[in-house]
N, C-alpha and C. Protein backbone atom coordinates (compact mmCIF):
# COMPACT_ATOMS: atom_id res chain seq x y z
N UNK A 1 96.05 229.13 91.45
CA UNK A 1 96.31 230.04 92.55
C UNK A 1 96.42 231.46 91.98
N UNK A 2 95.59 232.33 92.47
CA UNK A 2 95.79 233.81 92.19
C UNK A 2 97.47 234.37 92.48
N UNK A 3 97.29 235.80 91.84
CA UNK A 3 98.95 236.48 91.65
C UNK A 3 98.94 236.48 93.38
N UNK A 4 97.68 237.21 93.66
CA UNK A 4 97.64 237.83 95.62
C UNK A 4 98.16 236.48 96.16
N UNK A 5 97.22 235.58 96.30
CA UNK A 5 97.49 234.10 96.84
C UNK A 5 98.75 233.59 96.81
N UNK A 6 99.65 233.27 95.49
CA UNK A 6 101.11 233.34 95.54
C UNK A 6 101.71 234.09 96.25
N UNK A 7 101.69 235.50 95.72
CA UNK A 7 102.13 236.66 96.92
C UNK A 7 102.62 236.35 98.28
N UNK A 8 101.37 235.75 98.79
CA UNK A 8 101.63 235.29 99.94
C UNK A 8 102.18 233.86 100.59
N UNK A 9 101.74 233.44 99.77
CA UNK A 9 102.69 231.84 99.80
C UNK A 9 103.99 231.94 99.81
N UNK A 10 104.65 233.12 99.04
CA UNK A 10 106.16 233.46 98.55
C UNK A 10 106.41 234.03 99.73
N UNK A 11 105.88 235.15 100.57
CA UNK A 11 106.25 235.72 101.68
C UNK A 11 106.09 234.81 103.17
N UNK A 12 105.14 233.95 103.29
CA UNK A 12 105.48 232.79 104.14
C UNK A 12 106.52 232.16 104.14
N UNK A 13 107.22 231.67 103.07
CA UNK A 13 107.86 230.63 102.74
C UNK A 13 109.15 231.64 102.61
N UNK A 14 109.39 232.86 102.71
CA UNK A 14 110.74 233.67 102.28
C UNK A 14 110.72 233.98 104.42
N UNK A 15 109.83 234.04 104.75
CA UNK A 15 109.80 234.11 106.25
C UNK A 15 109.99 232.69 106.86
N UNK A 16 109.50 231.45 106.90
CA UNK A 16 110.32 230.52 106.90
C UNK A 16 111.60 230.02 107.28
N UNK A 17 112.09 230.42 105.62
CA UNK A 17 113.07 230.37 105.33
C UNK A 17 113.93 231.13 106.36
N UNK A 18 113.96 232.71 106.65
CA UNK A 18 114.40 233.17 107.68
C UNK A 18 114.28 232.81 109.12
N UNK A 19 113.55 232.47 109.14
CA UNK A 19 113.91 232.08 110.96
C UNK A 19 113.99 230.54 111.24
N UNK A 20 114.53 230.06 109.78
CA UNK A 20 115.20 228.15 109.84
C UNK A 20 116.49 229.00 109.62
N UNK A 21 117.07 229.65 109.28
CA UNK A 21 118.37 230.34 109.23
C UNK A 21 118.99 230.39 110.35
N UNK A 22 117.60 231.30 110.99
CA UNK A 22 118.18 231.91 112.31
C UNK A 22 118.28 231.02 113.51
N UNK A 23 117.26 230.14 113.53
CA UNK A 23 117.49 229.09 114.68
C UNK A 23 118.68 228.17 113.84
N UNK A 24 118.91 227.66 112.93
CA UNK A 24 120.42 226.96 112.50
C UNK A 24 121.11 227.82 113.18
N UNK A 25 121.08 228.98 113.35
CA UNK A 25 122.70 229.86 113.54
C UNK A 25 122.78 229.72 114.82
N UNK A 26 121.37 229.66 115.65
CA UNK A 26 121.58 229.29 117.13
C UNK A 26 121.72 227.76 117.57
N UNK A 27 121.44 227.18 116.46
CA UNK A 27 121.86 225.94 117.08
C UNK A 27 120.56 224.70 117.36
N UNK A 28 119.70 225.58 116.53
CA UNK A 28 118.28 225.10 116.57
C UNK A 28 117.14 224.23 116.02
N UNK A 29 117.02 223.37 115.55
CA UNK A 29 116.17 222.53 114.79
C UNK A 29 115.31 222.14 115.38
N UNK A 30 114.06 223.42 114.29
CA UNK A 30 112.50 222.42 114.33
C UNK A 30 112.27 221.54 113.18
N UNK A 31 112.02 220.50 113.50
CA UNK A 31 111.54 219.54 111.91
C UNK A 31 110.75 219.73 111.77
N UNK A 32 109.77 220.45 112.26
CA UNK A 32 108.48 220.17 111.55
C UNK A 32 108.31 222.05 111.30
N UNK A 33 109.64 222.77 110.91
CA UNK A 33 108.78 223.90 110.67
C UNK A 33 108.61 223.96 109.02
N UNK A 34 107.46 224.70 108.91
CA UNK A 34 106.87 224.86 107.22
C UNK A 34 105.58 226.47 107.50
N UNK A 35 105.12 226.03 106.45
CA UNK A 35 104.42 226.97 106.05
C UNK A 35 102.73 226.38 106.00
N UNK A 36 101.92 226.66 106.64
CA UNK A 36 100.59 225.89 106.85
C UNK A 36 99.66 225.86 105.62
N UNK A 37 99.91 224.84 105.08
CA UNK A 37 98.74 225.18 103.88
C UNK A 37 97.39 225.48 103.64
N UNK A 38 96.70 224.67 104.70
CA UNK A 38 95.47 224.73 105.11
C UNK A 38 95.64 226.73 105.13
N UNK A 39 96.00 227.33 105.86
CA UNK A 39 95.65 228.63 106.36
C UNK A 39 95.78 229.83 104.82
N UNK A 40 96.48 229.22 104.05
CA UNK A 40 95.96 230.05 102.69
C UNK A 40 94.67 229.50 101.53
N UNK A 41 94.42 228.03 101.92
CA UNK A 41 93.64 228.03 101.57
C UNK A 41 91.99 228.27 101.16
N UNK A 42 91.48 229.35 102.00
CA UNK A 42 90.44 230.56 102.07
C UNK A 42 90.21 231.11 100.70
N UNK A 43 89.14 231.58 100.88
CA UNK A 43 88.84 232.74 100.29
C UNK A 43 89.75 234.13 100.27
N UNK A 44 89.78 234.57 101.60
CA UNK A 44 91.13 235.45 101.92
C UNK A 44 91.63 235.00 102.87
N UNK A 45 92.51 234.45 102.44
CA UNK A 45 93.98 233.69 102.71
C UNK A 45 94.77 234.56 104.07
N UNK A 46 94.44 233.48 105.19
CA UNK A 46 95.62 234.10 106.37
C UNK A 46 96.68 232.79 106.45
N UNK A 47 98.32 233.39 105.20
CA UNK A 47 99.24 232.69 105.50
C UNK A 47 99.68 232.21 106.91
N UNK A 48 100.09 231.41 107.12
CA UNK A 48 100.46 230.98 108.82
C UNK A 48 101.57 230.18 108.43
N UNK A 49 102.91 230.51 109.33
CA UNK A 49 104.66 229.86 109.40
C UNK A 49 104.12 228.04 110.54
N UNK A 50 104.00 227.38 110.11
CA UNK A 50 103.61 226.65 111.45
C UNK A 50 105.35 226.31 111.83
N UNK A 51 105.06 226.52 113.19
CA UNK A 51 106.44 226.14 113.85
C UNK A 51 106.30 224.09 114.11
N UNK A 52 105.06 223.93 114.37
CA UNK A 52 105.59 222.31 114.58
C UNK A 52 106.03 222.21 116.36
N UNK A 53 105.90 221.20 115.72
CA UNK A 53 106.28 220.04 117.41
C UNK A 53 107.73 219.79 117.53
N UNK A 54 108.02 219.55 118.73
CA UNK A 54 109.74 219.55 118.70
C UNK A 54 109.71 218.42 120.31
N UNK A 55 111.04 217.78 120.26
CA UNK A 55 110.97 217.36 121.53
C UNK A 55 111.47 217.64 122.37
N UNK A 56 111.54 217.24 124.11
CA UNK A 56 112.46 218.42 124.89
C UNK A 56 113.18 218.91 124.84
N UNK A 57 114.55 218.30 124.36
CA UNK A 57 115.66 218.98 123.92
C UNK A 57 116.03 220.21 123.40
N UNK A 58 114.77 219.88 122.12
CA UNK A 58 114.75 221.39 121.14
C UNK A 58 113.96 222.28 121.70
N UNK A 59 113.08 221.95 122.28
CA UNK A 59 112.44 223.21 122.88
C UNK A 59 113.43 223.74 123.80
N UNK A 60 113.91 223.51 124.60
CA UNK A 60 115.08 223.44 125.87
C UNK A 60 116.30 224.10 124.99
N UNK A 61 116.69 224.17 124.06
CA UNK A 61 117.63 224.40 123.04
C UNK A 61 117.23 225.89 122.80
N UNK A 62 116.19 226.15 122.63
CA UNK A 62 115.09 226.98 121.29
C UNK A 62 115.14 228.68 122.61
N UNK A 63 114.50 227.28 124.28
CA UNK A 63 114.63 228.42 125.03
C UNK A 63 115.55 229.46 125.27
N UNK A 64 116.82 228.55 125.56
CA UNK A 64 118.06 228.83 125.80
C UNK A 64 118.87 229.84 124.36
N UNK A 65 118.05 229.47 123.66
CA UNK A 65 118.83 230.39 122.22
C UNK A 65 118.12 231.46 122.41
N UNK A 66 116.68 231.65 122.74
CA UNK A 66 115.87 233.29 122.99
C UNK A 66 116.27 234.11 123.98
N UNK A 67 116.78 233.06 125.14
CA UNK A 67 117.39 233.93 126.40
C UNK A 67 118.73 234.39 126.20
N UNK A 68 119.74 233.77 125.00
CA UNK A 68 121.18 234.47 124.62
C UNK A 68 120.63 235.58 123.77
N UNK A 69 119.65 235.82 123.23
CA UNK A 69 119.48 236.80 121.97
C UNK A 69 119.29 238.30 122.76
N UNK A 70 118.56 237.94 124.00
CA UNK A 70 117.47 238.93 124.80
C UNK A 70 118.55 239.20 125.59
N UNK A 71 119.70 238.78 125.75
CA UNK A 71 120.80 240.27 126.77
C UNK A 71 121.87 240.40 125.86
């Protein structure tokens, strides 16, 4: 993997990391969030956070945590 290519793998994965923080603090769990591998794998690499699938609850959870943030 190139220095650039890391680069960005490190900044996916440091972004990630931040908004599994931030939905924990609201109360939030996606399991399936990560970092898409497929999408750096290119030539020039478009990192992508995949958020994942969740089931009603958490989405219903996820909503309700964006609508406390937004007043």
């Amino acid at each position: 993997m190139t220095d650039d290519k890391n680069a960005l793998l490190q900044q996916a994965e440091a972004a990630r990391d931040e908004l599994n923080a931030a939905l924990t603090a609201a109360g939030v769990v996606l399991p399936s969030l990560g970092v898409d591998v497929l999408s750096y794998a290119d030539q020039h690499p478009l990192v992508l956070v995949e958020l994942g699938r969740c089931n009603v609850p958490t989405a219903k959870a996820l909503a309700a945590a964006l609508r406390a943030g937004a007043t």
